[in-house]
PDB file of N, CA and C in Angstrom:
ATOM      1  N   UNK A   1      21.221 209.529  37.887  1.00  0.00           N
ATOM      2  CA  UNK A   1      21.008 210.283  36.658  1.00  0.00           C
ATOM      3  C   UNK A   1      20.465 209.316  35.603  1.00  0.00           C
ATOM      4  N   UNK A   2      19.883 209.647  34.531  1.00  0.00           N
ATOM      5  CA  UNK A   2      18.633 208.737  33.935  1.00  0.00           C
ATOM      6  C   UNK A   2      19.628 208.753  32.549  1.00  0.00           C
ATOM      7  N   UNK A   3      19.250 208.257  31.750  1.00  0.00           N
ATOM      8  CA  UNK A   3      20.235 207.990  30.264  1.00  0.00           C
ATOM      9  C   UNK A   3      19.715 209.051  29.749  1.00  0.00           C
ATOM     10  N   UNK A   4      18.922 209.724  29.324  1.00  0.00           N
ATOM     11  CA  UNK A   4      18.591 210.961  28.775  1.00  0.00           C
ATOM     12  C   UNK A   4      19.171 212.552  29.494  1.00  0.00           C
ATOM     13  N   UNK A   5      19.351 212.110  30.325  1.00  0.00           N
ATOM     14  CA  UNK A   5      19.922 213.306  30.814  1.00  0.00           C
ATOM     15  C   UNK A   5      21.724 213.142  31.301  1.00  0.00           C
ATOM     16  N   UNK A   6      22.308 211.770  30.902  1.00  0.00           N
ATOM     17  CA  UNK A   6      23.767 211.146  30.837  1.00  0.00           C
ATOM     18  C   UNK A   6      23.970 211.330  29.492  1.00  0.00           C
ATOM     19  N   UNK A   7      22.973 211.202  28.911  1.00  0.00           N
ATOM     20  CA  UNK A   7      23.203 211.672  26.999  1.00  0.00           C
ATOM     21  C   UNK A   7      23.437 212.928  26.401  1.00  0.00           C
ATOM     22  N   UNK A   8      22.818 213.566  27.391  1.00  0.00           N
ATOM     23  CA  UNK A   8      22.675 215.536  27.269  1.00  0.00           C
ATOM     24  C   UNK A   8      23.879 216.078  27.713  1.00  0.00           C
ATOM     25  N   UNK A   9      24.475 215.125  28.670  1.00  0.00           N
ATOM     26  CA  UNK A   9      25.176 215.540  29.667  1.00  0.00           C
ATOM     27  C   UNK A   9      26.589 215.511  28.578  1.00  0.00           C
ATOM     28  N   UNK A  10      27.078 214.354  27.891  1.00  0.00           N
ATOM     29  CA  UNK A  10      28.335 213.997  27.438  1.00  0.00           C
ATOM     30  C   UNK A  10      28.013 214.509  26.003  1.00  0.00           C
ATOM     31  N   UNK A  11      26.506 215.214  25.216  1.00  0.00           N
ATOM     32  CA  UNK A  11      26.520 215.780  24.224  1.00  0.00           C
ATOM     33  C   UNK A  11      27.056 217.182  24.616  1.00  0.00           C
ATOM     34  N   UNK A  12      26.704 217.601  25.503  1.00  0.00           N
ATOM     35  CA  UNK A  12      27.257 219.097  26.055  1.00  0.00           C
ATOM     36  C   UNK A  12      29.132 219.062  26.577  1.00  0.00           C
ATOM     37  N   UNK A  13      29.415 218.156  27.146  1.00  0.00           N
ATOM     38  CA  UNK A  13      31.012 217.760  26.969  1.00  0.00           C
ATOM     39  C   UNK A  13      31.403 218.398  25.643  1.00  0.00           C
ATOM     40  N   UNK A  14      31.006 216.766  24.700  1.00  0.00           N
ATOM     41  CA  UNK A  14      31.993 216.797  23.534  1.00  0.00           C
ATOM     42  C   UNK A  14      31.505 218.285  22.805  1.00  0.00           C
ATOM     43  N   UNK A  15      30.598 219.046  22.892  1.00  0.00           N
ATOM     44  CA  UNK A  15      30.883 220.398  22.663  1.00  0.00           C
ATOM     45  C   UNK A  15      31.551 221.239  23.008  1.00  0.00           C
ATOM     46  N   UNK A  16      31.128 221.073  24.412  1.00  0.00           N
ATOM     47  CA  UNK A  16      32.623 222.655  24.767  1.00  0.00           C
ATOM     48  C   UNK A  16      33.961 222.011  24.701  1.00  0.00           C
ATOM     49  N   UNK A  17      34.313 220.537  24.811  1.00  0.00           N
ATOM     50  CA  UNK A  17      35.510 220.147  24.170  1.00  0.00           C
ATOM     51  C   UNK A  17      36.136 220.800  22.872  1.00  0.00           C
ATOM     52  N   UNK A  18      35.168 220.692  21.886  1.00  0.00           N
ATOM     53  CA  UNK A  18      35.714 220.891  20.249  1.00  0.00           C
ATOM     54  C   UNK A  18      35.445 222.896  20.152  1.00  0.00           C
ATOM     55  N   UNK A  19      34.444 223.371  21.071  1.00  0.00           N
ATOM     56  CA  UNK A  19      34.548 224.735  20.961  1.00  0.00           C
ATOM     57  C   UNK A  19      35.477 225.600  21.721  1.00  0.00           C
ATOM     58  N   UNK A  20      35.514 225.050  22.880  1.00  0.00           N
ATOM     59  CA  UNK A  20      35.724 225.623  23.986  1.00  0.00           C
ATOM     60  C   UNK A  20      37.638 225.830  24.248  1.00  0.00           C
ATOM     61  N   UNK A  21      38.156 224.593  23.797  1.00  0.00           N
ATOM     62  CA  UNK A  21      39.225 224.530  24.192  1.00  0.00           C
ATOM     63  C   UNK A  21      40.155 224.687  23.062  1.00  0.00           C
ATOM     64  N   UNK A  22      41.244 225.163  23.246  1.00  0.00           N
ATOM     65  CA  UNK A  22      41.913 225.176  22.205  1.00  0.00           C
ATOM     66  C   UNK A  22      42.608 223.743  21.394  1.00  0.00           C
ATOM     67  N   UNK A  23      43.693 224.191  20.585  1.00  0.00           N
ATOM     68  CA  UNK A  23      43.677 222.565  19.917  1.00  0.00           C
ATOM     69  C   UNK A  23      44.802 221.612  20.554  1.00  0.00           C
ATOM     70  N   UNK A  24      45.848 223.159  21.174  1.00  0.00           N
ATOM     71  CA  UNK A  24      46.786 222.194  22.177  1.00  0.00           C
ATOM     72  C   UNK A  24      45.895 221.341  23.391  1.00  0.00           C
ATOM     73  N   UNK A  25      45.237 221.789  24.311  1.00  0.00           N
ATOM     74  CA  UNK A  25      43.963 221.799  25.545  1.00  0.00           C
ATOM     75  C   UNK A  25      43.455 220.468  25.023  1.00  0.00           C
ATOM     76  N   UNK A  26      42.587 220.422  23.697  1.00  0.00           N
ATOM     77  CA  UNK A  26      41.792 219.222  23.682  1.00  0.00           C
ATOM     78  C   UNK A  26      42.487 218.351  23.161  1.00  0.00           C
ATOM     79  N   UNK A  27      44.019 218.404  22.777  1.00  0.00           N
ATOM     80  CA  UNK A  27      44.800 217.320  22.431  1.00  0.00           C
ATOM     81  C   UNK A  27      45.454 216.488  23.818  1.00  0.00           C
ATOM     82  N   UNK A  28      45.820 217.432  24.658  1.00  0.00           N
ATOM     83  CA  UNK A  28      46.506 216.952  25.435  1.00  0.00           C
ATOM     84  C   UNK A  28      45.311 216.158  26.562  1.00  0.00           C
ATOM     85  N   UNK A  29      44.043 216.471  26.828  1.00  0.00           N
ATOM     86  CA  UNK A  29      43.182 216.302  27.458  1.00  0.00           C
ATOM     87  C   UNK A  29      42.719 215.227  27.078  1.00  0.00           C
ATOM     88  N   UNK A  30      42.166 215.157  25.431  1.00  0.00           N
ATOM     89  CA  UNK A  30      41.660 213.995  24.993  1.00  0.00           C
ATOM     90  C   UNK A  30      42.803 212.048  24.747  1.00  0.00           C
ATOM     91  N   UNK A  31      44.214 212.922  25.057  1.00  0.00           N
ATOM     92  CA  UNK A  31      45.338 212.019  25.071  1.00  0.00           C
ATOM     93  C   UNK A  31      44.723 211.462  26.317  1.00  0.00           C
ATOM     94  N   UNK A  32      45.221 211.922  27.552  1.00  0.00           N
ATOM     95  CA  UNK A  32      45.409 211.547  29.224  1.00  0.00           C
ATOM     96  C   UNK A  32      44.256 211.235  29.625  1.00  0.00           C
ATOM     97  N   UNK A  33      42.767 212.172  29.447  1.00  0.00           N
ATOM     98  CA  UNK A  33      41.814 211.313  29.969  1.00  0.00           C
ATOM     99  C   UNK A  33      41.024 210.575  29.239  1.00  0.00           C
ATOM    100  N   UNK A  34      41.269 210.599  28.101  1.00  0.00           N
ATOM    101  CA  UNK A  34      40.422 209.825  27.268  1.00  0.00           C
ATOM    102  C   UNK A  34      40.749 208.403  26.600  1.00  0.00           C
ATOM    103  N   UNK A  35      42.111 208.354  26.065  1.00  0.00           N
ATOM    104  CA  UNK A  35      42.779 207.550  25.422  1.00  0.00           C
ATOM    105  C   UNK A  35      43.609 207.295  26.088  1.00  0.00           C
ATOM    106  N   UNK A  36      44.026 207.102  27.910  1.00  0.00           N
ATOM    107  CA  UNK A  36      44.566 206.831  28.820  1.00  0.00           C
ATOM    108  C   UNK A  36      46.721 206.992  28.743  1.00  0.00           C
ATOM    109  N   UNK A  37      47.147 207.999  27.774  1.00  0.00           N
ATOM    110  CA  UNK A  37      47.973 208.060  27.507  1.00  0.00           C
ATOM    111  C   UNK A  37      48.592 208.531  28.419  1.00  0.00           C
ATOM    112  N   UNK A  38      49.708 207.866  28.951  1.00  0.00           N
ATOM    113  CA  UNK A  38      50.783 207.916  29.893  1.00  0.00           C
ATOM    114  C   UNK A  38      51.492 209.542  30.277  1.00  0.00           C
ATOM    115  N   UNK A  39      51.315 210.499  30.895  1.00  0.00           N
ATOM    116  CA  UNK A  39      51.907 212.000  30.922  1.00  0.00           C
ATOM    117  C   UNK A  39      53.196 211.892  30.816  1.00  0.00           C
ATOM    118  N   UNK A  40      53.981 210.579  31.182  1.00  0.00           N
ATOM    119  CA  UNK A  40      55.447 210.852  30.561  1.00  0.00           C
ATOM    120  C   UNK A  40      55.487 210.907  29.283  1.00  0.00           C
ATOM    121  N   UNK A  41      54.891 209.574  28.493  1.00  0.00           N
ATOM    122  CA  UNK A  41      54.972 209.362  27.251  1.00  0.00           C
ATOM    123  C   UNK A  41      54.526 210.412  26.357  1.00  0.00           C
ATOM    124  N   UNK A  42      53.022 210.816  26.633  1.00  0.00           N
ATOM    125  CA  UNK A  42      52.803 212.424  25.807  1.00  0.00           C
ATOM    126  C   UNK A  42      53.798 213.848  26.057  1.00  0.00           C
ATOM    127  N   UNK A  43      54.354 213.549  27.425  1.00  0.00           N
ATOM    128  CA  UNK A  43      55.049 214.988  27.496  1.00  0.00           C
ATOM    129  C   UNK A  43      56.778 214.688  26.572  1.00  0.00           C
ATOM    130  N   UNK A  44      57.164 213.642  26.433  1.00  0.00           N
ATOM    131  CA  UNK A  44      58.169 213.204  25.574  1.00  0.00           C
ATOM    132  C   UNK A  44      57.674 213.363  24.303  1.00  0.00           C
ATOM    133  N   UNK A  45      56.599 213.082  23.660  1.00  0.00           N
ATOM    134  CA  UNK A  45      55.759 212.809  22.458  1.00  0.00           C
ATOM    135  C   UNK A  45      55.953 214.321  22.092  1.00  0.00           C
ATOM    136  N   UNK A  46      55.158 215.088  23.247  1.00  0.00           N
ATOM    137  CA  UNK A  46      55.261 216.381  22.804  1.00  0.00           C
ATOM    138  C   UNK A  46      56.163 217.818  22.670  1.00  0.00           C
ATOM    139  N   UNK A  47      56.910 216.605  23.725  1.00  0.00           N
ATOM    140  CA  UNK A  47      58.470 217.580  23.736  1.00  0.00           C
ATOM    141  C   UNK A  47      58.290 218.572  24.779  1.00  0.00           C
ATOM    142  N   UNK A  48      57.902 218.405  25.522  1.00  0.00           N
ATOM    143  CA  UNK A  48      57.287 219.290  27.129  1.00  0.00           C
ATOM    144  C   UNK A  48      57.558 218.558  28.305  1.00  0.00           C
ATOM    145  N   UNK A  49      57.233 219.193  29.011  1.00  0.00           N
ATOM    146  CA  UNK A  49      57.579 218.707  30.390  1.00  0.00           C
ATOM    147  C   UNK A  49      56.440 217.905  31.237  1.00  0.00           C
ATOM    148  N   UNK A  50      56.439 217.119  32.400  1.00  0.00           N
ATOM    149  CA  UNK A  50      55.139 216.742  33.392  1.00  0.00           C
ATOM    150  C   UNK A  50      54.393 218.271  33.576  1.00  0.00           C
ATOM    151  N   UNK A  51      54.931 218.604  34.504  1.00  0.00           N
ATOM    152  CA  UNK A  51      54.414 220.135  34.814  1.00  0.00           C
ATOM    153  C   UNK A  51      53.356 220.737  33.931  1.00  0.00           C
ATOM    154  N   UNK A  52      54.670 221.051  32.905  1.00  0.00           N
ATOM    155  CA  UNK A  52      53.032 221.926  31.429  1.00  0.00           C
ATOM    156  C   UNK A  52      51.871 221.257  31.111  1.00  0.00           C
ATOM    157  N   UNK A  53      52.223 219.556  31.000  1.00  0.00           N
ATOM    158  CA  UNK A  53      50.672 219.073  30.652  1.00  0.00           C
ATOM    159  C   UNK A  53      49.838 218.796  31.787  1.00  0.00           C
ATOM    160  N   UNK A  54      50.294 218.961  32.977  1.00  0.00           N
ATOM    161  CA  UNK A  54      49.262 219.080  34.404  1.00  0.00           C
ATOM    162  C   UNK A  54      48.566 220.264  33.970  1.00  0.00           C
ATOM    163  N   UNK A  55      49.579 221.506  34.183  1.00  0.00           N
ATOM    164  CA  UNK A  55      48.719 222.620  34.036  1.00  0.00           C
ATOM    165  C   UNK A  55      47.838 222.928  32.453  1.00  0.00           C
ATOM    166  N   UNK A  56      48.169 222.159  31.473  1.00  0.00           N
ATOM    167  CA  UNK A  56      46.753 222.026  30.256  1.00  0.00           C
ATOM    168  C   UNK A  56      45.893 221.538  30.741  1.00  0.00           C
ATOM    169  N   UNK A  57      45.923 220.091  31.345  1.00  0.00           N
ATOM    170  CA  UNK A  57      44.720 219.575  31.382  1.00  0.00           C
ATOM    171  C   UNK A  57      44.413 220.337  32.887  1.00  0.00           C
ATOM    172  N   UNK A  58      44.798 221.141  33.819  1.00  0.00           N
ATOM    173  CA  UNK A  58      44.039 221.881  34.756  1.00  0.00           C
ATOM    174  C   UNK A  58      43.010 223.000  34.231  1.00  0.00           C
ATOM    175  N   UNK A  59      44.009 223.471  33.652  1.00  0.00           N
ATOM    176  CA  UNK A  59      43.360 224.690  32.308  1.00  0.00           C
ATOM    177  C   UNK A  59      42.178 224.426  31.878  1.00  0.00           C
ATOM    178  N   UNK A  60      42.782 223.451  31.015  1.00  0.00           N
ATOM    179  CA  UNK A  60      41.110 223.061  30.006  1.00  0.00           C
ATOM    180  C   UNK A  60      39.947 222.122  31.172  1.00  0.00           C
ATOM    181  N   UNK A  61      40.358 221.455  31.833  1.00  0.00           N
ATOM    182  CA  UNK A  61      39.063 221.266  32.906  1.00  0.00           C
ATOM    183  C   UNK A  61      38.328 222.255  33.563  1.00  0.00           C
ATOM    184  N   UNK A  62      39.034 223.199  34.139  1.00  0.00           N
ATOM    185  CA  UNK A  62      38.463 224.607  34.485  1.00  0.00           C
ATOM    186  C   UNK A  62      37.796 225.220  33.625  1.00  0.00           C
ATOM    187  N   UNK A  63      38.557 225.406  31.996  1.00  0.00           N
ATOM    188  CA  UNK A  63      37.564 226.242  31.115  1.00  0.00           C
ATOM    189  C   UNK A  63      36.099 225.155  30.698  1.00  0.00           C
ATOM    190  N   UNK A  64      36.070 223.642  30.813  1.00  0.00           N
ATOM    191  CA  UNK A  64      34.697 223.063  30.934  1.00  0.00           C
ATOM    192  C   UNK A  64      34.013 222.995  31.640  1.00  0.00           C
ATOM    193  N   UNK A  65      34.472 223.082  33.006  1.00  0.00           N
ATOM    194  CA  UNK A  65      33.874 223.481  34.468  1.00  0.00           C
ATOM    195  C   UNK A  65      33.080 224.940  34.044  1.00  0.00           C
ATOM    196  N   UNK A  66      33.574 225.180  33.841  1.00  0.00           N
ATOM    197  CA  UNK A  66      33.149 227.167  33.994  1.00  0.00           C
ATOM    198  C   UNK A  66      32.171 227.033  32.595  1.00  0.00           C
ATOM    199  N   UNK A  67      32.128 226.506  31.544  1.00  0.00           N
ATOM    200  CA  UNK A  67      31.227 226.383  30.371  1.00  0.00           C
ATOM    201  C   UNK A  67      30.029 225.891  30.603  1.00  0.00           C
ATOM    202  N   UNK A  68      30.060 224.721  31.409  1.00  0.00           N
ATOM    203  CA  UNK A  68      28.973 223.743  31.458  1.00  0.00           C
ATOM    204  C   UNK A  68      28.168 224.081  32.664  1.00  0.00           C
ATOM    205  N   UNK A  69      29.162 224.909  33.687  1.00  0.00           N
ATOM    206  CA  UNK A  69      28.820 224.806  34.880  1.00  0.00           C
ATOM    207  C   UNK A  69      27.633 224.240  35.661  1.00  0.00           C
ATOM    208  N   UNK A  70      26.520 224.518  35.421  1.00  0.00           N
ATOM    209  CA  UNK A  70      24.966 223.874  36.170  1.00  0.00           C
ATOM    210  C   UNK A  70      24.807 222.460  35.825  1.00  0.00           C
ATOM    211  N   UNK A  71      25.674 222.455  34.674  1.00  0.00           N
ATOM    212  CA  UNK A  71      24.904 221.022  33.790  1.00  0.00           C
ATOM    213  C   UNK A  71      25.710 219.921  34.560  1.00  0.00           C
ATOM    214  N   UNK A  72      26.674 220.314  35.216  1.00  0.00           N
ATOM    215  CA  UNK A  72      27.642 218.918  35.736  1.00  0.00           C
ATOM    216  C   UNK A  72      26.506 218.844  36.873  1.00  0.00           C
ATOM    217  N   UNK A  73      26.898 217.403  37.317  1.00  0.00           N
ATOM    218  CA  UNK A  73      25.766 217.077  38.583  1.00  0.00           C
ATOM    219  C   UNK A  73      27.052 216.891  39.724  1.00  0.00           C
ATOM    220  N   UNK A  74      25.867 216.923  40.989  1.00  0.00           N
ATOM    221  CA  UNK A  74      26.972 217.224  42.425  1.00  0.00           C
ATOM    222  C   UNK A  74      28.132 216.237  42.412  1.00  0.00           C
ATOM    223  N   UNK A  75      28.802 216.802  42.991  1.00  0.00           N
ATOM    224  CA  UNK A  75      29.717 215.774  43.577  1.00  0.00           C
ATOM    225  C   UNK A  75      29.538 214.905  44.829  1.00  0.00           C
ATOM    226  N   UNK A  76      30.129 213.815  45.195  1.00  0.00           N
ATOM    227  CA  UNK A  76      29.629 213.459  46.598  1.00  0.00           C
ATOM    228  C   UNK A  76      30.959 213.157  46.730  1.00  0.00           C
TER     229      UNK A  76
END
């Protein structure tokens, strides 16, 4: 993939991030995969369980999967 189209790619992210997801979704998402925050430590932080923040960040990956859909490139 070429930098112009890796640029398009993570401008279209951080959009359906800030539109797409709600504010619990892109908190807990932007914690764990972004800012590498520990799922014990945020689910203590947040007063929740392992479980619930698996299933947010399953949630909100699915609802960017399903937003972006064509624009992600294959998997191998």
């Amino acid at each position: 993939m070429d930098r112009a189209r890796s640029r398009e790619l993570l401008s279209s992210l951080i959009t359906a991030i800030e539109r797409e997801l709600s504010p619990h979704q892109r908190e807990v998402l932007v914690a764990i995969a972004l800012n590498g925050v520990p799922i014990d430590v945020l689910a203590e932080r947040l007063n929740t369980t392992r479980g619930a923040l698996y299933k947010t960040v399953h949630d909100a990956r699915k609802k960017l999967r399903a937003h972006l859909g064509s624009d992600l490139p294959e998997r191998r």
